[in-house]
Protein backbone atom coordinates (compact mmCIF):
# COMPACT_ATOMS: atom_id res chain seq x y z
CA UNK A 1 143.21 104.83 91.43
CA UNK A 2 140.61 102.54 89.70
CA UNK A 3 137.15 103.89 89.79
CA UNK A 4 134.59 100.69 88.83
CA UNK A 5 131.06 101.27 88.15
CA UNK A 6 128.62 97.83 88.11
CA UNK A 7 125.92 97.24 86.12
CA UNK A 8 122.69 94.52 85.34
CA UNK A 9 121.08 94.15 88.53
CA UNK A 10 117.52 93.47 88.66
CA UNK A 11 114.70 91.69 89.38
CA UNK A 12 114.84 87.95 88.77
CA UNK A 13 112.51 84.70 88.90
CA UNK A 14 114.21 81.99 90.93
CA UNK A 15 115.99 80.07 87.74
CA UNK A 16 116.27 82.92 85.33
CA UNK A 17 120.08 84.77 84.70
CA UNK A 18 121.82 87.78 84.91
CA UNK A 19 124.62 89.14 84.02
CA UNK A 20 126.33 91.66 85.91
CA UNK A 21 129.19 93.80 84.54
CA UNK A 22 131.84 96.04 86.44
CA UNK A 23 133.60 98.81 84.19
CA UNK A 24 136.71 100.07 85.19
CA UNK A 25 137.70 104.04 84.40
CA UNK A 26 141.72 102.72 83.57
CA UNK A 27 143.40 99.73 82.27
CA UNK A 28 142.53 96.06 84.72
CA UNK A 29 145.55 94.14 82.18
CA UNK A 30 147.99 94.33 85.27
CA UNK A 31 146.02 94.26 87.98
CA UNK A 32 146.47 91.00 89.79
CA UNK A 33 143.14 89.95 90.81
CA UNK A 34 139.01 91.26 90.06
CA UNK A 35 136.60 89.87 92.31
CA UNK A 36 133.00 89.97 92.88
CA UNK A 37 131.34 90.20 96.38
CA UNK A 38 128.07 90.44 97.91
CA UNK A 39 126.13 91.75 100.80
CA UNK A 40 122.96 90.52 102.08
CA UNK A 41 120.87 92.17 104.35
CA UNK A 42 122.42 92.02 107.78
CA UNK A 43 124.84 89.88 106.71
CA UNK A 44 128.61 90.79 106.55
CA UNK A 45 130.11 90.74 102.71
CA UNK A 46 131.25 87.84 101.37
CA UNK A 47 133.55 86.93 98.60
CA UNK A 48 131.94 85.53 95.61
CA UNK A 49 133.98 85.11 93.05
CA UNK A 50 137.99 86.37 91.18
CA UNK A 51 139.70 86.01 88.40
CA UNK A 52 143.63 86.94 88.40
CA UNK A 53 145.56 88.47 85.79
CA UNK A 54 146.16 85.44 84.17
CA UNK A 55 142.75 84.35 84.11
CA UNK A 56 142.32 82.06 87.09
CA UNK A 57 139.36 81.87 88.42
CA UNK A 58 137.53 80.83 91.90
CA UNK A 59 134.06 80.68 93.33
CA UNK A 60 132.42 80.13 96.52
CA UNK A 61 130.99 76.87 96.77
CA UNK A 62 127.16 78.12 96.74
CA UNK A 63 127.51 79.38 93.21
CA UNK A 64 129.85 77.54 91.88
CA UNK A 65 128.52 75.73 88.41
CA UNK A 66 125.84 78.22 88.18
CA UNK A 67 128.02 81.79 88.05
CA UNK A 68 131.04 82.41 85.85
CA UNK A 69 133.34 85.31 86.04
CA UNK A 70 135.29 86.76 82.96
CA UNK A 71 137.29 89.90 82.20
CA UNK A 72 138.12 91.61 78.71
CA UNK A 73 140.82 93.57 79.45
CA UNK A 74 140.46 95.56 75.66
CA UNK A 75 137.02 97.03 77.52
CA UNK A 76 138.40 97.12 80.87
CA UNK A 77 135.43 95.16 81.91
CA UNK A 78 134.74 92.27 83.90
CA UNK A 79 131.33 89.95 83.84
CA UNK A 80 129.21 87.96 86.05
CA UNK A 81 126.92 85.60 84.66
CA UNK A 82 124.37 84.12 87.13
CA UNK A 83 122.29 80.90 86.04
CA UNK A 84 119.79 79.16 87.83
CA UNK A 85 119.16 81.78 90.69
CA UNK A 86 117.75 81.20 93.42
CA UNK A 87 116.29 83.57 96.21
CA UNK A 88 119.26 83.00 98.41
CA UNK A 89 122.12 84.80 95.87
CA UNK A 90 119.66 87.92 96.20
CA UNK A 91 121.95 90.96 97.68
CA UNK A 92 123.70 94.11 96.30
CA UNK A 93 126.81 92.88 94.32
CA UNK A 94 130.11 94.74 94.98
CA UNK A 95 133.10 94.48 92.05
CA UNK A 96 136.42 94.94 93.83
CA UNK A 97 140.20 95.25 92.09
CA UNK A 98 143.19 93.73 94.12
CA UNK A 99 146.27 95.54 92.83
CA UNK A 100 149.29 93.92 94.51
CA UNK A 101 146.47 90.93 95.49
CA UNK A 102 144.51 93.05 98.22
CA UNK A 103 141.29 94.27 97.65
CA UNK A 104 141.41 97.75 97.93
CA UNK A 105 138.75 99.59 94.99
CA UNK A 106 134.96 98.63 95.06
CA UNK A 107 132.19 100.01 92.99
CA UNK A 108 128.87 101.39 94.20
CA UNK A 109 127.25 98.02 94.06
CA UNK A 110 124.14 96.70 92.18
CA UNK A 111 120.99 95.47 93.39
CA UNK A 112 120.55 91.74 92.50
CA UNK A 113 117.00 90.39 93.74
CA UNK A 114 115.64 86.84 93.23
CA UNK A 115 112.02 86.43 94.48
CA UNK A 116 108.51 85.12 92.29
């Protein structure tokens, strides 16, 4: 079992970055897919953005152009990076591992907040 531990929330201005990180305790080379969620309050979690094993990625349509996902599988580590947020991407950020393409590992989450 995967244990994944995120990292780089914050406190943001609306148009200023972040980069979020999710470290994995074992080795994410074969796993087939890493994803990033969120959760908003009273809101139900939604997907946000995976890359598979061979380094596809997706995005929901709200972030797409402004967030990009990457692994390195030597650090068993997989990135967020968040341009141009806005108030509306503010939530706690989940990383979740799909081995055998179902989400079934998720980290503690991270506190992402976007407000002047």
């Amino acid at each position: 079992q995967v244990q994944l531990v995120e990292s780089g929330g914050g406190l943001v201005q609306p148009g200023g970055s972040l980069r979020l990180s999710c470290a994995a305790s074992g080795s994410i080379s074969s796993i087939d897919a890493m994803g990033w969620f969120r959760q908003a309050p009273g809101k139900q979690r939604e997907w946000v953005a995976s890359i598979t094993r061979s380094g596809i990625t997706g995005y929901v349509a709200s972030v797409k152009g402004r967030f990009t996902i990457s692994r390195d599988n030597a650090k068993n580590t997989v990135y967020l990076d968040m341009n141009s947020l806005k108030p509306e991407d503010t939530a706690v950020y989940y990383c979740g591992s799909a081995p055998g393409g179902v989400y079934r590992y998720w980290g503690q989450g991270t506190q992402v907040t976007v407000s002047s």
